[in-house]
Protein backbone atom coordinates (compact mmCIF):
# COMPACT_ATOMS: atom_id res chain seq x y z
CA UNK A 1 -65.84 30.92 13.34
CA UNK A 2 -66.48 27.43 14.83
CA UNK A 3 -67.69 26.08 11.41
CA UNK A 4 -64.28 27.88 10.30
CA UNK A 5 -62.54 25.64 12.90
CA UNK A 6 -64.12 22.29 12.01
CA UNK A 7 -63.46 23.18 8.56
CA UNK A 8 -60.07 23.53 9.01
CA UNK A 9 -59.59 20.68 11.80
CA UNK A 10 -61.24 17.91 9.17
CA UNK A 11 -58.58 19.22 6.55
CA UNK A 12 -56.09 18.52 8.85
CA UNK A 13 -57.34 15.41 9.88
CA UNK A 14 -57.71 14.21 5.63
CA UNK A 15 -54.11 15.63 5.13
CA UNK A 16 -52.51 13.70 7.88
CA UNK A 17 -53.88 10.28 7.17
CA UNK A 18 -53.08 11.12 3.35
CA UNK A 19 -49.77 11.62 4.56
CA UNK A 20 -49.58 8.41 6.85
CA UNK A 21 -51.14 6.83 4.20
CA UNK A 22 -48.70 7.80 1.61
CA UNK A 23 -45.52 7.25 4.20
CA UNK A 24 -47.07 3.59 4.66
CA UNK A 25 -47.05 2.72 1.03
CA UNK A 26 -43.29 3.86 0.46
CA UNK A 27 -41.92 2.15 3.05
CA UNK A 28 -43.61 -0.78 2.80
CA UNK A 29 -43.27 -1.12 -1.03
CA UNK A 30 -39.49 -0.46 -0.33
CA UNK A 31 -36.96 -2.93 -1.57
CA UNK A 32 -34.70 -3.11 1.65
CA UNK A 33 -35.82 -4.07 4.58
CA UNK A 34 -36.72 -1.47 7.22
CA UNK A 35 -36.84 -2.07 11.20
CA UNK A 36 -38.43 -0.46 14.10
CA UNK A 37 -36.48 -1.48 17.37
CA UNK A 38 -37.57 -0.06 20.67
CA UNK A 39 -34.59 0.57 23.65
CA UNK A 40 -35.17 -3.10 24.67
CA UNK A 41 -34.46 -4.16 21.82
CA UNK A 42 -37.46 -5.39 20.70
CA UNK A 43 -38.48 -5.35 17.16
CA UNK A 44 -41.85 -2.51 16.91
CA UNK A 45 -42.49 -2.20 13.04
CA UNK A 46 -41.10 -4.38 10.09
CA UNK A 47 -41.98 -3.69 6.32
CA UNK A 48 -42.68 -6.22 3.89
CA UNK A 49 -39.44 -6.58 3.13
CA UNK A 50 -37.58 -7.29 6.15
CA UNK A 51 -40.88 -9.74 7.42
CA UNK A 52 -39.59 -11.86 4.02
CA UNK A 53 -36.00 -11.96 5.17
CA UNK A 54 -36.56 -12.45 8.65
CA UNK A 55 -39.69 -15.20 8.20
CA UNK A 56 -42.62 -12.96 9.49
CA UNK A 57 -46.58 -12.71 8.11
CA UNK A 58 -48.07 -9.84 8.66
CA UNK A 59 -46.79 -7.99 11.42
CA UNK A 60 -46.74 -11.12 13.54
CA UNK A 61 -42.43 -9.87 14.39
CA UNK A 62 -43.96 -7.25 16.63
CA UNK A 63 -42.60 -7.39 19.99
CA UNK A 64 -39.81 -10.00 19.46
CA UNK A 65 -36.36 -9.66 20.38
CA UNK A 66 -34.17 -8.54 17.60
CA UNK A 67 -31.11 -10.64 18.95
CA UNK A 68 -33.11 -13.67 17.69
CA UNK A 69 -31.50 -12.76 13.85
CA UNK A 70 -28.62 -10.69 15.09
CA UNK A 71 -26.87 -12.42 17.10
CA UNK A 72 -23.30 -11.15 16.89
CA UNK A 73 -21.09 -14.05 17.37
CA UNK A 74 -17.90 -11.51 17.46
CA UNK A 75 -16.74 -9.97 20.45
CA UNK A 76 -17.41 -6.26 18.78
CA UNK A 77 -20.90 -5.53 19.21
CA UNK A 78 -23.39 -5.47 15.76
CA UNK A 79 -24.64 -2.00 14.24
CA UNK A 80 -28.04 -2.03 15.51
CA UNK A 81 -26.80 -3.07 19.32
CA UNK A 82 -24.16 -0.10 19.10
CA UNK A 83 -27.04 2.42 18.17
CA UNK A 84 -29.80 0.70 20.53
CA UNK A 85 -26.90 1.08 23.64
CA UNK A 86 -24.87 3.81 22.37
CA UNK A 87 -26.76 6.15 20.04
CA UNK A 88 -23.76 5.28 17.02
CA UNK A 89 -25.04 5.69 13.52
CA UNK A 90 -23.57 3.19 10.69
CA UNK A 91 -23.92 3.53 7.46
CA UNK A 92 -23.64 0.90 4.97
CA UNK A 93 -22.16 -1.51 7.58
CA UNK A 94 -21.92 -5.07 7.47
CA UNK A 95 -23.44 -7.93 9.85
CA UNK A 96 -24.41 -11.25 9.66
CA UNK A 97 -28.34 -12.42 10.05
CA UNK A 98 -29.67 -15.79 10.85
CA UNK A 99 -32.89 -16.49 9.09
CA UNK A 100 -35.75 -18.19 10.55
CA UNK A 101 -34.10 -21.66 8.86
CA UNK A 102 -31.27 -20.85 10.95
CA UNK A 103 -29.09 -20.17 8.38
CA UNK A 104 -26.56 -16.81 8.08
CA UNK A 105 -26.34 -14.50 5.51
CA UNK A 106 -24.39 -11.27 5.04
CA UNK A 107 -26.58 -7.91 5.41
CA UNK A 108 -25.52 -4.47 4.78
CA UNK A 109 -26.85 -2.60 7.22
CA UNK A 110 -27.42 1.60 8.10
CA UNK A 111 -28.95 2.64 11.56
CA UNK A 112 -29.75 5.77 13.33
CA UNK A 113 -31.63 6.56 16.41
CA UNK A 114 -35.42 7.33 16.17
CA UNK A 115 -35.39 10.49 18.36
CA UNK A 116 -38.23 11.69 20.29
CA UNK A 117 -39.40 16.11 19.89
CA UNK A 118 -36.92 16.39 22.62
CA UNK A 119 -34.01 14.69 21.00
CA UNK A 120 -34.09 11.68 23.47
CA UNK A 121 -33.51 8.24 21.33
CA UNK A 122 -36.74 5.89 21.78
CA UNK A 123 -35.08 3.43 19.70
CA UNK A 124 -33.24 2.18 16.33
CA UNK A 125 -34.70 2.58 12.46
CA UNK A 126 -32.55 0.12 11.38
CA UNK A 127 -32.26 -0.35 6.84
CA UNK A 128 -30.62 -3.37 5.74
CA UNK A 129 -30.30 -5.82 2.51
CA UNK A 130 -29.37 -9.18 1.98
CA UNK A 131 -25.80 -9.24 0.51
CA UNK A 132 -25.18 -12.63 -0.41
CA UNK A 133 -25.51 -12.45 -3.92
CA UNK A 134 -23.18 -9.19 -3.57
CA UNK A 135 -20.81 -11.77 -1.81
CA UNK A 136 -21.45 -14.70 -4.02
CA UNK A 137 -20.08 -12.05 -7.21
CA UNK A 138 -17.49 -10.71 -4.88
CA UNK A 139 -16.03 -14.53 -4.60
CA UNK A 140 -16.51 -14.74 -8.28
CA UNK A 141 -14.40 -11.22 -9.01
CA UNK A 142 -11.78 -12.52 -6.17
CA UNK A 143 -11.40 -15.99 -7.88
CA UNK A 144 -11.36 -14.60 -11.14
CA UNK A 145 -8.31 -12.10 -10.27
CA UNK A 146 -6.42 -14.99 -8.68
CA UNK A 147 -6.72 -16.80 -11.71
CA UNK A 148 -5.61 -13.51 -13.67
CA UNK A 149 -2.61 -13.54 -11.68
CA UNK A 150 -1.75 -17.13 -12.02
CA UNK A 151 -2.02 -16.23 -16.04
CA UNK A 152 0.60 -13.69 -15.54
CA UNK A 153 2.50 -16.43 -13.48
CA UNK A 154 2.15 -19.10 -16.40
CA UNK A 155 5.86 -17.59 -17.83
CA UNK A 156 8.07 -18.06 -14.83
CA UNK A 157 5.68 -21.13 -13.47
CA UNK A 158 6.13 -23.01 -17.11
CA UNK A 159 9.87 -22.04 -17.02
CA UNK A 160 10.14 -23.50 -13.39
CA UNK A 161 8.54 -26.43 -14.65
CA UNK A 162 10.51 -26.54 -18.01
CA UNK A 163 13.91 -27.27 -15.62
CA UNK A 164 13.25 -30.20 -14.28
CA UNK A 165 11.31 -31.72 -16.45
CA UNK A 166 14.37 -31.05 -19.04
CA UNK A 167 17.07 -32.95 -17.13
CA UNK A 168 14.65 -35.25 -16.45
CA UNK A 169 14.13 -36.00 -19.96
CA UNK A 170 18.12 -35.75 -20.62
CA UNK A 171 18.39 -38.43 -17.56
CA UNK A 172 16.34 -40.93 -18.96
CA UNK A 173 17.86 -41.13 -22.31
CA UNK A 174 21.16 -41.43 -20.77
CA UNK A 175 19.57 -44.53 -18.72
CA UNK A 176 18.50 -45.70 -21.37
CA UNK A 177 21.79 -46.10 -22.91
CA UNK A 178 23.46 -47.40 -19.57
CA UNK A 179 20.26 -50.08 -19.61
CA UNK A 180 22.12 -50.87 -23.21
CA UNK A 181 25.82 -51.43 -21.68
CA UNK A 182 24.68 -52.82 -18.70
CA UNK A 183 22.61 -55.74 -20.97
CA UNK A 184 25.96 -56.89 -22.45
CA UNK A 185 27.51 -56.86 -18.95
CA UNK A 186 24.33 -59.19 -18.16
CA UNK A 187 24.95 -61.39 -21.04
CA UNK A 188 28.73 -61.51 -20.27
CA UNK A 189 27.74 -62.57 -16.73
CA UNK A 190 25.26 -65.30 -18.16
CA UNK A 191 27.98 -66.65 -20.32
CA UNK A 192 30.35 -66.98 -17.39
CA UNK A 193 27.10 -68.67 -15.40
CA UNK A 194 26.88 -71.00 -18.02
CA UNK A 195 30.28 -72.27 -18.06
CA UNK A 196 31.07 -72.59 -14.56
CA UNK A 197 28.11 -74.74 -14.66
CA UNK A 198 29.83 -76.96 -16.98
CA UNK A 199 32.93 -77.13 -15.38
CA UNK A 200 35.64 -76.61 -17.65
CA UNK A 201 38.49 -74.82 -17.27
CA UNK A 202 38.71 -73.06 -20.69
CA UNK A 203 35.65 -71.67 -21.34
CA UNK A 204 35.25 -70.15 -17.76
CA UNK A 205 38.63 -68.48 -18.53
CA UNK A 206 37.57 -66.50 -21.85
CA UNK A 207 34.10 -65.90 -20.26
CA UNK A 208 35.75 -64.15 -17.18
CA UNK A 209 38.30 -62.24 -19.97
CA UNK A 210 35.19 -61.46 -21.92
CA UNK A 211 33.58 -60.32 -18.87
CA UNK A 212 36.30 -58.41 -17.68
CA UNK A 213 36.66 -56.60 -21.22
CA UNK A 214 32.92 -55.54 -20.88
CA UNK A 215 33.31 -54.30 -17.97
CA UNK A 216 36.26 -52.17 -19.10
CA UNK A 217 34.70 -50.55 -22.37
CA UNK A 218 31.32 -49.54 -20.37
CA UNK A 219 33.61 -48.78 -17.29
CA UNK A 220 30.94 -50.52 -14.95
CA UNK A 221 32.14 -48.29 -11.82
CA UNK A 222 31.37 -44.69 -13.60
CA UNK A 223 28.28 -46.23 -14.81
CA UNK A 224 26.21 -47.83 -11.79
CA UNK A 225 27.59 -44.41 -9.83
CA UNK A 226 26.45 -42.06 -12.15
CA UNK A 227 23.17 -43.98 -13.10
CA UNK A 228 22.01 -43.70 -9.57
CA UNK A 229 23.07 -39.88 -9.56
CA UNK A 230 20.84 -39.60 -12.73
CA UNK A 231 18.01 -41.57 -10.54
CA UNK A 232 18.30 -39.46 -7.53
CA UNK A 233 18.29 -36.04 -9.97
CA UNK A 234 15.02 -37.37 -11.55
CA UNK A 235 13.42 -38.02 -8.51
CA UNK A 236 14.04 -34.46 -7.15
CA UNK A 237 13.14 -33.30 -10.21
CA UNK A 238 9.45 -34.86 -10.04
CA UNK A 239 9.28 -34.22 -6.96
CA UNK A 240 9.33 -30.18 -7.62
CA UNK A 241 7.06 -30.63 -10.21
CA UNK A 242 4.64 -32.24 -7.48
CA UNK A 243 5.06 -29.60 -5.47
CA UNK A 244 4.52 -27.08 -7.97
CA UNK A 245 1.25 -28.29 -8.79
CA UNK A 246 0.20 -29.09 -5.57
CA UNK A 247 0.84 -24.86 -4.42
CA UNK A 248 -0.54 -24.12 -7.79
CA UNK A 249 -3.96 -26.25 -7.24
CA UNK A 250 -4.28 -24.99 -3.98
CA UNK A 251 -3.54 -21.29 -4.75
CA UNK A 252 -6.12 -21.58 -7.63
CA UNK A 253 -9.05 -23.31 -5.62
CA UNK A 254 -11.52 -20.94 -3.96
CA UNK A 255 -12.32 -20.40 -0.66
CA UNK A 256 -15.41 -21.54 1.32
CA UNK A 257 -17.39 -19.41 2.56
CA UNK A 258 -16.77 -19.77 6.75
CA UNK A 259 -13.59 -19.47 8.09
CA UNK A 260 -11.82 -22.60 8.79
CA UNK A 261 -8.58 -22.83 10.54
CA UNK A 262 -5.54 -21.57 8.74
CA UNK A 263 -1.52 -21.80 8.83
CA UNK A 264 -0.19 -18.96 7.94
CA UNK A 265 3.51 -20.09 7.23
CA UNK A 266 2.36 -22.92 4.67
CA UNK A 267 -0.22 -20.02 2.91
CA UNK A 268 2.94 -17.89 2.68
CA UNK A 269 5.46 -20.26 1.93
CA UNK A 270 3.41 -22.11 -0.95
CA UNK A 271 2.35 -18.78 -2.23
CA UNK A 272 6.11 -17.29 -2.34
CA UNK A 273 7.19 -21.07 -3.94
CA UNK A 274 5.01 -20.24 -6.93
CA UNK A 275 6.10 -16.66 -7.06
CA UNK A 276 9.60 -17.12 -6.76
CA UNK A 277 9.46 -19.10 -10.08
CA UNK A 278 9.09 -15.25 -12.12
CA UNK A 279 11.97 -13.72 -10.46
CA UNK A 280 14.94 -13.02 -12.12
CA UNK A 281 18.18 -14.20 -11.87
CA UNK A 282 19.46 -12.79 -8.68
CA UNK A 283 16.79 -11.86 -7.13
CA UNK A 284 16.57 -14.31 -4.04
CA UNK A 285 13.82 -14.86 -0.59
CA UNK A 286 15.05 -14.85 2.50
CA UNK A 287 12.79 -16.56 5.11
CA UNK A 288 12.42 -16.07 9.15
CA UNK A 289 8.98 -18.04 9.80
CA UNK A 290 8.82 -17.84 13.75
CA UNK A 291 6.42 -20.52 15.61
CA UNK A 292 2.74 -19.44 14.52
CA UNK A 293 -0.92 -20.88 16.10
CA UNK A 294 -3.45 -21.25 13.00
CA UNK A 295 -5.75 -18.44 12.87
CA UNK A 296 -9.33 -18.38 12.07
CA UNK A 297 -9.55 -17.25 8.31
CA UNK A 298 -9.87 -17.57 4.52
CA UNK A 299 -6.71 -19.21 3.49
CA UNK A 300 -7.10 -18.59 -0.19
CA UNK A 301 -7.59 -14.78 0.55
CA UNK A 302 -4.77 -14.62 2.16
CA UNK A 303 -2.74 -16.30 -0.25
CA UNK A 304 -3.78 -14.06 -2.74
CA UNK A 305 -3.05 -11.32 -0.55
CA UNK A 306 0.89 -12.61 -0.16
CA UNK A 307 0.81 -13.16 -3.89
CA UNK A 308 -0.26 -9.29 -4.51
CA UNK A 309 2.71 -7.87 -2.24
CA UNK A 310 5.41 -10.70 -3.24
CA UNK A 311 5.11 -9.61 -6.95
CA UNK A 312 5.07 -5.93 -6.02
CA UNK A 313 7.88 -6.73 -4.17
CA UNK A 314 10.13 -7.72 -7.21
CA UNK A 315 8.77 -5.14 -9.41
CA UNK A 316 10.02 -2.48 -6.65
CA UNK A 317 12.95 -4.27 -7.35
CA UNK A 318 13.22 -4.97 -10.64
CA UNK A 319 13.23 -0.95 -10.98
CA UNK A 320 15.67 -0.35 -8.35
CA UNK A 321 18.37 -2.92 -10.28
CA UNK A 322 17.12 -1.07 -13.58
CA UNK A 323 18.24 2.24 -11.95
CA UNK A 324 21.21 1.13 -10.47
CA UNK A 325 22.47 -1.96 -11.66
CA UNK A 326 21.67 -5.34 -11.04
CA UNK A 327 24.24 -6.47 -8.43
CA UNK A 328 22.83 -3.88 -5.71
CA UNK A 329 19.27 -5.20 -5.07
CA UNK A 330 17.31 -8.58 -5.20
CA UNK A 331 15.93 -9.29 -1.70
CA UNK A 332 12.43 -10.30 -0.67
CA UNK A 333 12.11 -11.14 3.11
CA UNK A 334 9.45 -12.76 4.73
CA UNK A 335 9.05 -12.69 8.41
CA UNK A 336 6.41 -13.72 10.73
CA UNK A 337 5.82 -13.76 14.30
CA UNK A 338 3.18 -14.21 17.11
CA UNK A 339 2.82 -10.76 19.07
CA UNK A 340 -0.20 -11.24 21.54
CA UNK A 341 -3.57 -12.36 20.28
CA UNK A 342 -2.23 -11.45 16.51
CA UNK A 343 -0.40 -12.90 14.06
CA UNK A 344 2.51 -10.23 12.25
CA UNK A 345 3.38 -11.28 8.65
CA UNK A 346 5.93 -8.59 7.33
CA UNK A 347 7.03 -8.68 3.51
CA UNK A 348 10.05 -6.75 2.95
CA UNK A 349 12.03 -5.65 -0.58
CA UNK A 350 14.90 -3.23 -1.15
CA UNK A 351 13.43 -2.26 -4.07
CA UNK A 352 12.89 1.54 -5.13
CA UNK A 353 10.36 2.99 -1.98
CA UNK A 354 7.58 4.55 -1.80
CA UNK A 355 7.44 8.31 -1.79
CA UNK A 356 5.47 9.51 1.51
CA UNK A 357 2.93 11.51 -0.72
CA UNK A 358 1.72 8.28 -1.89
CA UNK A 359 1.91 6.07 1.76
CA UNK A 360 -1.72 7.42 2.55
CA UNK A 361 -2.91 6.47 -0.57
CA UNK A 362 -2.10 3.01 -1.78
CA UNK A 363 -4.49 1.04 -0.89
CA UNK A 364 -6.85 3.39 -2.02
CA UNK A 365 -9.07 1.95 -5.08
CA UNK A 366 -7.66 2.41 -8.66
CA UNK A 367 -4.30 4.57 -7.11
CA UNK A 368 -1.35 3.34 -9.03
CA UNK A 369 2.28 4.95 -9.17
CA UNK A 370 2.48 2.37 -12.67
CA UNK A 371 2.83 3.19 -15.99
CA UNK A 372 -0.37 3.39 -17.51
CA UNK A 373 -1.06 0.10 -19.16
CA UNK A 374 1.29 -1.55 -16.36
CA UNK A 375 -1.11 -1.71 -13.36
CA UNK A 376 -4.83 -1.66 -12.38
CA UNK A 377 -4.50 0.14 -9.13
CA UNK A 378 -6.89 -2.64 -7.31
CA UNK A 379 -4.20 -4.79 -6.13
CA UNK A 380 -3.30 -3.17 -3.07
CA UNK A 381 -6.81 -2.37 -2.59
CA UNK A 382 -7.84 -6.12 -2.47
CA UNK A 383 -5.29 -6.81 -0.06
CA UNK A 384 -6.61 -4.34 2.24
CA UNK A 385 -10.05 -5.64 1.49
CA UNK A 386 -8.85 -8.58 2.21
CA UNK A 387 -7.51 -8.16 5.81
CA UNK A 388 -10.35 -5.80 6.53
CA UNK A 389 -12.35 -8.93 6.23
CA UNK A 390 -10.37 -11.42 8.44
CA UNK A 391 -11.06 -7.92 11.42
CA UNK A 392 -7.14 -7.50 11.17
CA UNK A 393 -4.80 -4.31 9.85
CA UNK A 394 -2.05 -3.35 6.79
CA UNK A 395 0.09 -0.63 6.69
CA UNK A 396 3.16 -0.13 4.77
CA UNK A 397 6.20 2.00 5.72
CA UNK A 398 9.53 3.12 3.44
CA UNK A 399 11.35 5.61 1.64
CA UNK A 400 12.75 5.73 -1.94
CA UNK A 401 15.60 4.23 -2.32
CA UNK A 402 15.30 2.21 1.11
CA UNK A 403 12.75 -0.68 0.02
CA UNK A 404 9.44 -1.35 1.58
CA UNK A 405 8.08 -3.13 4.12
CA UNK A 406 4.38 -4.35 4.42
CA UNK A 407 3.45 -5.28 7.45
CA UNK A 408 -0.01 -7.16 8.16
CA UNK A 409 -1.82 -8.13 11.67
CA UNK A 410 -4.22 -10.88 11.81
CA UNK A 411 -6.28 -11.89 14.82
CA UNK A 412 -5.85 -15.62 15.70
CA UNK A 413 -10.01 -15.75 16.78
CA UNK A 414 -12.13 -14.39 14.58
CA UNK A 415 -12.84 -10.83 14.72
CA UNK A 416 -14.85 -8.85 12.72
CA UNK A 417 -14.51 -5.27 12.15
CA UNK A 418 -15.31 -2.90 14.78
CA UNK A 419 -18.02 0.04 14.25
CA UNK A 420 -17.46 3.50 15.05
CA UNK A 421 -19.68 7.01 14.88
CA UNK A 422 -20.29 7.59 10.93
CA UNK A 423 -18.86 4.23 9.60
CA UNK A 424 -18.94 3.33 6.12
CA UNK A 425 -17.94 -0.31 6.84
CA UNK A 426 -14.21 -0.49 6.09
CA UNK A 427 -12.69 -1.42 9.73
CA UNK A 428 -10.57 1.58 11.36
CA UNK A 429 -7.36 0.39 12.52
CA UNK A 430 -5.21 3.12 14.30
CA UNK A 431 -2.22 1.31 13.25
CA UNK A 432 -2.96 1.34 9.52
């Protein structure tokens, strides 16, 4: 019986370090990076992968504070903090790590409390990745769809830039012939120069008849008052074209990759100046801009963002007038305002509505009420995206037949999404 005993107490003893053994190599041959944190917060285990992210050599991390890479320079707390304190599990959540260079990086990051037999957390077994390649394509994808969008702008924008540059064209040529008529006033005037020089009486009389007669047939009055319309036409009309291609190089330009500070007026006005140019006739933008600090953010995001909604806007509608006529609709209104800490942009239309079936659903991924062949169902979902990313909230609200409103908040400081029990990393906003 005792040999029975040893027997089985060695097999026991070969199956568990096989097993520890085996456990070892996966996770240290894993690709992410794994973490051991302890309930002060200090790091107890980290695989191969995690000691290359976070500068360590073989298990020399061991006992360090893991607040020396995740910082969280937010005022929400990070993932691992809000399971270490508060038992919360995350799961594919996102946080920012400083490597030992000192330079951030985006992470995607899962935790979950490493629970003793009796339940009790003893600490955080924290998975996480470096996303900056993810992010680096993401930019690409973003800037990529902006430019898609200004491709589907090129109509109205070359049509907008077609006007002025027309009359400006017209305006020169009839300069040019005014330059012509005004010459022979010039020579007229040189020829009465010339003989009141002189000093006779004669030939200052038929130069001042000859003038005179000039003066008639090009009717000098109509002429220097409509040249100087023509002027002032042409250099309103370059002047739009400057400003067109100023909002149209800075919509297309891509963001960098901190947030710098932003005004939110000039992203929406420039962005609804290049829009405007593919509305139809009729269809007009009314503006209320109230008195707005700058905000923290990615200007070019949020330009794209305004872009997305303003062209939804006039395809709402461009339905609605299709439906009932086009003297009854053709309003866009843009309003924004300061309520608290947040900035409120709101983007109105009283175009056809959105059913309520489809208000808890559109800025799901691929959901489109289009036509097929008419819409990609991401656009919406960007713009949410979008927000999500600056820590702020969309929602939309209407009926059919009563327009729509989209309403966006943006925090003025940067905030980044907050983290709650079984988090997937899209930001929950009660008021979206």
């Amino acid at each position: 019986m005792l040999v029975s005993d040893v027997t089985e107490s060695e097999w026991l003893s070969q199956r568990l370090e096989t097993l520890q053994r085996d456990t070892r190599d996966i996770v240290e041959s894993l690709n992410s990076a794994l973490l051991v944190v302890d309930l002060e917060g200090r790091v107890r285990y980290a695989n191969p992968a995690a000691e290359a992210i976070l500068g360590g050599v073989d298990g020399d991390l061991g006992g360090r504070e893991i607040r020396d890479w995740f910082d969280h320079p937010g005022d929400d707390e990070d993932p691992i903090e809000a399971c270490r304190a508060r038992g919360v599990r995350s799961r594919g959540a996102e946080a920012r790590l400083r490597r030992s260079d000192g330079t951030w990086i985006p992470v995607g990051i899962s935790c979950s409390p490493r629970l003793d037999e009796g339940g009790r957390s003893q600490g955080v077994v924290a998975i996480f990745q470096d996303l900056s390649s993810v992010k680096a394509l993401e930019q690409q994808v973003r800037q990529s769809e902006k430019m898609a969008s200004i491709g589907q702008l090129a109509a109205g924008l070359a049509h907008e830039v077609n006007n002025p540059i027309g009359f400006i064209q017209t305006n020169l040529h009839q300069m040019t012939e005014y330059l012509a008529d005004l010459g022979r006033h010039f020579e007229a005037l040189d020829t009465l120069q010339r003989a009141i020089a002189d000093g006779e009486s004669g030939p200052i009389e038929r130069a001042s008849g000859a003038l005179a007669s000039v003066a008639r047939e090009i009717d000098l009055d109509f002429l220097r008052s409509d040249f100087e319309k023509a002027l002032s036409e042409s250099l309103e009309g370059a002047d739009r074209i400057r400003h067109i291609v100023k909002d149209l190089r800075d919509f297309s330009r891509p963001d960098l990759p901190e947030r710098v500070s932003t005004d939110v007026n000039q992203a929406l006005d420039s962005t609804a100046n290049i829009v405007q140019a593919t509305f139809k006739r009729g269809v007009v933008i009314e503006k209320d801009y109230g008195s707005l600090p700058e905000i923290e953010g990615y200007p070019m995001q949020l330009k794209q963002v305004f872009m997305n909604l303003l062209v939804n806007a006039h395809q709402a509608i461009d339905e609605a007038r299709a439906a009932g006529g086009e003297t009854t609709h053709g309003v866009v209104r843009l309003a924004t305002r300061q309520v608290g800490d947040e900035v409120v942009v709101r983007i109105s239309d009283d175009g056809v509505g959105i059913p309520p079936r489809d208000l808890d659903r559109i800025f799901e991924p691929y959901f489109t009420t289009k036509a097929v062949g008419t819409g990609t169902g991401l656009g919406l979902a960007t713009c949410f995206q979008i927000v999500e990313r600056h820590g702020g909230g969309i929602r939309a609200e209407g009926a059919p037949g009563s327009g729509a409103t989209f309403e966006i908040r943006l925090p003025i400081l940067a905030r980044a999404p907050r983290i709650e029990e079984g988090a997937s990393g899209r930001s929950i906003d009660p008021r979206c």
